[in-house]
N, C-alpha and C. Protein backbone atom coordinates (compact mmCIF):
# COMPACT_ATOMS: atom_id res chain seq x y z
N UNK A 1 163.68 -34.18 113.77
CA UNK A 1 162.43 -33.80 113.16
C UNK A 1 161.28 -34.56 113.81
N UNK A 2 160.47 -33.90 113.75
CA UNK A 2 159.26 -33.91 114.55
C UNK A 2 158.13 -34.76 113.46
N UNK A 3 158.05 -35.85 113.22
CA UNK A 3 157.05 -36.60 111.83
C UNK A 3 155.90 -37.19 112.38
N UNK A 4 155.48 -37.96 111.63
CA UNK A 4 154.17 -39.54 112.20
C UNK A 4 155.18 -40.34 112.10
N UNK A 5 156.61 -40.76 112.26
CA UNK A 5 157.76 -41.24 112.47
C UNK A 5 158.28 -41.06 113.61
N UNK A 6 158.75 -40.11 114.35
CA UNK A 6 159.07 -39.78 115.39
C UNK A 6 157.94 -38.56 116.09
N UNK A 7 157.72 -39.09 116.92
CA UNK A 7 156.97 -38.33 117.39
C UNK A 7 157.49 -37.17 118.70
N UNK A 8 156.87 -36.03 119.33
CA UNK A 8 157.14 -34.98 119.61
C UNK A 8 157.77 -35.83 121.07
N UNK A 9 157.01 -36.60 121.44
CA UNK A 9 157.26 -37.75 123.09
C UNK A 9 158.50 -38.46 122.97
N UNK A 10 158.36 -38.64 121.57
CA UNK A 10 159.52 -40.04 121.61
C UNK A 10 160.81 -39.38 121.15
N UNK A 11 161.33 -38.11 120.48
CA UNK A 11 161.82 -37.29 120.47
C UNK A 11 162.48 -36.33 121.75
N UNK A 12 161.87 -35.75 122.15
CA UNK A 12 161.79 -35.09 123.88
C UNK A 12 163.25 -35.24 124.22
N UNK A 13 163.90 -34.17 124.69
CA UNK A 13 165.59 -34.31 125.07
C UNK A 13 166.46 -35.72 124.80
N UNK A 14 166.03 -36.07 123.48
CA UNK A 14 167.08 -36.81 122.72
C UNK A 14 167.78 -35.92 121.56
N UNK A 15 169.11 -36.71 121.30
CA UNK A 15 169.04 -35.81 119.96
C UNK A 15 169.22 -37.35 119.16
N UNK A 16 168.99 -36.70 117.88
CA UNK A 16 168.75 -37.48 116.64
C UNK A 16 169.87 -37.77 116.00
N UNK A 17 170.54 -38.84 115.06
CA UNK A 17 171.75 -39.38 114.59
C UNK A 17 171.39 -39.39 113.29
N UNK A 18 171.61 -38.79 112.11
CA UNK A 18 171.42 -39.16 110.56
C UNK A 18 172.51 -39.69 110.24
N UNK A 19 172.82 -40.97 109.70
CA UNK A 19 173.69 -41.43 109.09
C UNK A 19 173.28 -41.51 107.61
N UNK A 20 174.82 -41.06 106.97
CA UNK A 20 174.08 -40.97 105.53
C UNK A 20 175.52 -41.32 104.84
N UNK A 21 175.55 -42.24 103.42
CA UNK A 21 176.85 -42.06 102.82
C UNK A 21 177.34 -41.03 102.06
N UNK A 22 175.77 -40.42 101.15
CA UNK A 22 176.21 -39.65 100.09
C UNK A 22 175.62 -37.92 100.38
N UNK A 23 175.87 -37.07 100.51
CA UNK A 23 176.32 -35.90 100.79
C UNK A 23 174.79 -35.40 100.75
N UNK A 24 174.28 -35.96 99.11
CA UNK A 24 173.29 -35.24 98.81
C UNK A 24 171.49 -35.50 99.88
N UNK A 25 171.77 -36.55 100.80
CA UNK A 25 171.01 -37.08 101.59
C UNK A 25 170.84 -36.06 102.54
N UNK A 26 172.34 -35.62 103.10
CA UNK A 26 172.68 -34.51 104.41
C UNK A 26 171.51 -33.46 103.49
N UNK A 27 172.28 -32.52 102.34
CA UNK A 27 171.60 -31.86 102.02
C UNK A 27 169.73 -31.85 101.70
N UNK A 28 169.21 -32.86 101.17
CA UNK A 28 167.60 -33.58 101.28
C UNK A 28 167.39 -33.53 102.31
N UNK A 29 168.29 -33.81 103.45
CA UNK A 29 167.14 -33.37 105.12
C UNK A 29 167.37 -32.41 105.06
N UNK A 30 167.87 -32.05 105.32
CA UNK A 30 168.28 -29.89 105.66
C UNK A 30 167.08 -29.25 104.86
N UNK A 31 167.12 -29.53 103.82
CA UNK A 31 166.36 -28.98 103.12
C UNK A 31 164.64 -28.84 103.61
N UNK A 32 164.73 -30.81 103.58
CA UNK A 32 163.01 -30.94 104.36
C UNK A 32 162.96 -30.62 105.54
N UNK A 33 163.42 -30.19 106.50
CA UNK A 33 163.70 -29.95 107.99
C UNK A 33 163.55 -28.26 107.43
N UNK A 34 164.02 -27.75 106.85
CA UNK A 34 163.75 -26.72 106.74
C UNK A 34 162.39 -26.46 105.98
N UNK A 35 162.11 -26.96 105.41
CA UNK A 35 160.44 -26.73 104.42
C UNK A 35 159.34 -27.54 105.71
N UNK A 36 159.32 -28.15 106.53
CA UNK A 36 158.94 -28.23 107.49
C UNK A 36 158.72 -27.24 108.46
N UNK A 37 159.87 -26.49 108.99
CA UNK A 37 159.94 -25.29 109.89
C UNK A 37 158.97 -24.18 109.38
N UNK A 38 159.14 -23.88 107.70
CA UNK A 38 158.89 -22.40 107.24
C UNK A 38 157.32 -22.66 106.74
N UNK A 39 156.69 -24.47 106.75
CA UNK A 39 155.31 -24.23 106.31
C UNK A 39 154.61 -24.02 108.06
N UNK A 40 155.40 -24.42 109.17
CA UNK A 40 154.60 -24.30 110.53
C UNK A 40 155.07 -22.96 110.81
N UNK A 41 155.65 -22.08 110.18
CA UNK A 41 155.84 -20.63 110.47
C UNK A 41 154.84 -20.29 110.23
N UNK A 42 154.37 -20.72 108.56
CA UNK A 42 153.51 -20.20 107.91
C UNK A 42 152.07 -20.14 108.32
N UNK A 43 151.86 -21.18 109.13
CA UNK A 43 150.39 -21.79 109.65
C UNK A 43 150.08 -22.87 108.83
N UNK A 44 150.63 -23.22 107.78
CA UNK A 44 150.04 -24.33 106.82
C UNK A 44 150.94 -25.21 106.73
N UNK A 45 151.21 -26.41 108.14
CA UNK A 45 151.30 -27.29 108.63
C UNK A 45 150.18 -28.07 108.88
N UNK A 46 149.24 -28.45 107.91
CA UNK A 46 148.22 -29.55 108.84
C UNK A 46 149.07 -31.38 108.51
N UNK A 47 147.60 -32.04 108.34
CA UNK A 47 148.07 -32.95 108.07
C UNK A 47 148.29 -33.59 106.94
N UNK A 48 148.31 -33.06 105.99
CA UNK A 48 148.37 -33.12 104.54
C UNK A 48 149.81 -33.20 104.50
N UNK A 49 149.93 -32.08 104.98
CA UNK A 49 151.68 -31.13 104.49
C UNK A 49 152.45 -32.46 105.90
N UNK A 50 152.16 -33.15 107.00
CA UNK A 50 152.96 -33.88 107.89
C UNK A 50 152.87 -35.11 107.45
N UNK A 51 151.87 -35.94 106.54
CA UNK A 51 152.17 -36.60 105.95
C UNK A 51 153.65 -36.62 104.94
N UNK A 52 152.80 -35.68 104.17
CA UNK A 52 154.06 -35.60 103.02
C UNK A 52 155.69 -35.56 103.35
N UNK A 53 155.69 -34.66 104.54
CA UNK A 53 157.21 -34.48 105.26
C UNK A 53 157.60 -35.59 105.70
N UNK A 54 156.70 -36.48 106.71
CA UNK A 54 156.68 -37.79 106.93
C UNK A 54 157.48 -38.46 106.15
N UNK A 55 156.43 -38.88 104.97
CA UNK A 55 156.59 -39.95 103.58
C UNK A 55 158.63 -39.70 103.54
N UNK A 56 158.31 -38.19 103.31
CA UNK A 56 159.97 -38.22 102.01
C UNK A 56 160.97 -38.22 103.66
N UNK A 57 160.58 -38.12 104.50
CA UNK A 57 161.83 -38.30 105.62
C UNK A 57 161.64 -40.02 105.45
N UNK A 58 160.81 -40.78 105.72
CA UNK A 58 161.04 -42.51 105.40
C UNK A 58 161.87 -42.75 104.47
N UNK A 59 161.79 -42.01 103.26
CA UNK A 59 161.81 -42.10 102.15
C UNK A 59 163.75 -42.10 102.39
N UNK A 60 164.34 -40.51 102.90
CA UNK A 60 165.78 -40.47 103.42
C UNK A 60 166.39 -41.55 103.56
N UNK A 61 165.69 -42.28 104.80
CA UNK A 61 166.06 -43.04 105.57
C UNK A 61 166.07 -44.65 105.18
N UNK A 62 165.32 -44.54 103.47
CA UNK A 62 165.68 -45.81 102.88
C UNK A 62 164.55 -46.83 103.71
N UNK A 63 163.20 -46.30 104.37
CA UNK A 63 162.75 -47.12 104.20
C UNK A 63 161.79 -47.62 103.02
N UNK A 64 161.20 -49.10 103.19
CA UNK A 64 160.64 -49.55 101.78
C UNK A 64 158.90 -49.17 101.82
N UNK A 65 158.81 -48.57 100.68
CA UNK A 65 157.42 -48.02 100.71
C UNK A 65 156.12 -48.41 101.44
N UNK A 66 155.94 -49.86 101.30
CA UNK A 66 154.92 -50.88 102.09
C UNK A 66 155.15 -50.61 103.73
N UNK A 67 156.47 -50.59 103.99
CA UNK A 67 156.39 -49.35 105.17
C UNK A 67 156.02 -48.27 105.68
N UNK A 68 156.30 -47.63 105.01
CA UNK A 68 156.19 -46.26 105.22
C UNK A 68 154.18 -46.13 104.77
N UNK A 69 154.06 -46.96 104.16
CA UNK A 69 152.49 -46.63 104.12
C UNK A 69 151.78 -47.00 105.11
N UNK A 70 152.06 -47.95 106.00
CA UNK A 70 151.64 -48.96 107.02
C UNK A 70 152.13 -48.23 107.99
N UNK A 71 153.24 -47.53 108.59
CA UNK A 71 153.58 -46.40 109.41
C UNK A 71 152.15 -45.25 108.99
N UNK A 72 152.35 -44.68 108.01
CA UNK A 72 151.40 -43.50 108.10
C UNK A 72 150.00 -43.92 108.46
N UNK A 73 149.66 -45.28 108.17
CA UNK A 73 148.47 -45.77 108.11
C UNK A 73 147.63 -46.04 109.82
N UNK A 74 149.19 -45.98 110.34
CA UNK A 74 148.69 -46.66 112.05
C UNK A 74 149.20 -45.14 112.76
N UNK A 75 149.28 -45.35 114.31
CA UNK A 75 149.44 -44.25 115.18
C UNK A 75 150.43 -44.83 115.30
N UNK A 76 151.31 -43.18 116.26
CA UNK A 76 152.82 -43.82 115.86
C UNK A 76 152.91 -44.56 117.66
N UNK A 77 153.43 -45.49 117.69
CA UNK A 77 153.99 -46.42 118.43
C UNK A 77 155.56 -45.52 119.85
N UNK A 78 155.73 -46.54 120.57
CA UNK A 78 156.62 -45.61 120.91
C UNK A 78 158.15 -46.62 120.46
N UNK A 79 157.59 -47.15 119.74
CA UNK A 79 158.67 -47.74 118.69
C UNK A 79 158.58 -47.20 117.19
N UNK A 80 159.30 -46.40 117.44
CA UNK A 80 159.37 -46.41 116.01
C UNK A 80 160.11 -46.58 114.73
N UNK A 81 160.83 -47.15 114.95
CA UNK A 81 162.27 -48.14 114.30
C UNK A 81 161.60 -49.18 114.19
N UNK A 82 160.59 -49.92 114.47
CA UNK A 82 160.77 -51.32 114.16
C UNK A 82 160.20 -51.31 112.96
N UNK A 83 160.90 -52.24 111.66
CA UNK A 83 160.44 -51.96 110.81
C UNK A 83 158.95 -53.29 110.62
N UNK A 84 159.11 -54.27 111.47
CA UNK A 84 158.22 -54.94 111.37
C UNK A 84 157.87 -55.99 112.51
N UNK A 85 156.22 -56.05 112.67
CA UNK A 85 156.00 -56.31 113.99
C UNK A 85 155.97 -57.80 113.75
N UNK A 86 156.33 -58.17 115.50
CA UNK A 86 156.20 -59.96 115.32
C UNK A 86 155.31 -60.64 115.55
């Protein structure tokens, strides 16, 4: 997925690894990966709606909110895993 998390560059002929324990996580991305796809079908993808997709993909991935606000808050880096700078 394409977020203010991963970006379209830092993405680019990689593929992506979700590790997840509980089932219902697999299903929560699928889902947002798909409500992602069908609002940029739609045309109503701005940045409102890439925030939000953003937020709840951090959110998946168990990171801690003060993150994920401080991610949306800056440009994305071509790190974007680190959860905190030194």
């Amino acid at each position: 997925m394409i977020t203010k998390l991963q970006s379209e560059e830092f993405t680019r002929n990689k593929w992506s690894v979700l590790y997840y324990k509980d089932e219902k996580i697999l299903t929560a991305y699928q889902a947002l990966k798909n409500e992602q796809k069908e609002l940029m079908k739609k045309g109503l993808y701005n940045d409102a709606a890439d925030r939000d997709v953003s937020r709840r993909f951090m959110h998946l991935l168990s990171y801690p909110d003060e993150v994920i606000e401080e991610k949306l808050r800056k440009t994305i880096s071509g790190q974007p895993f680190v959860l905190a700078d030194d």
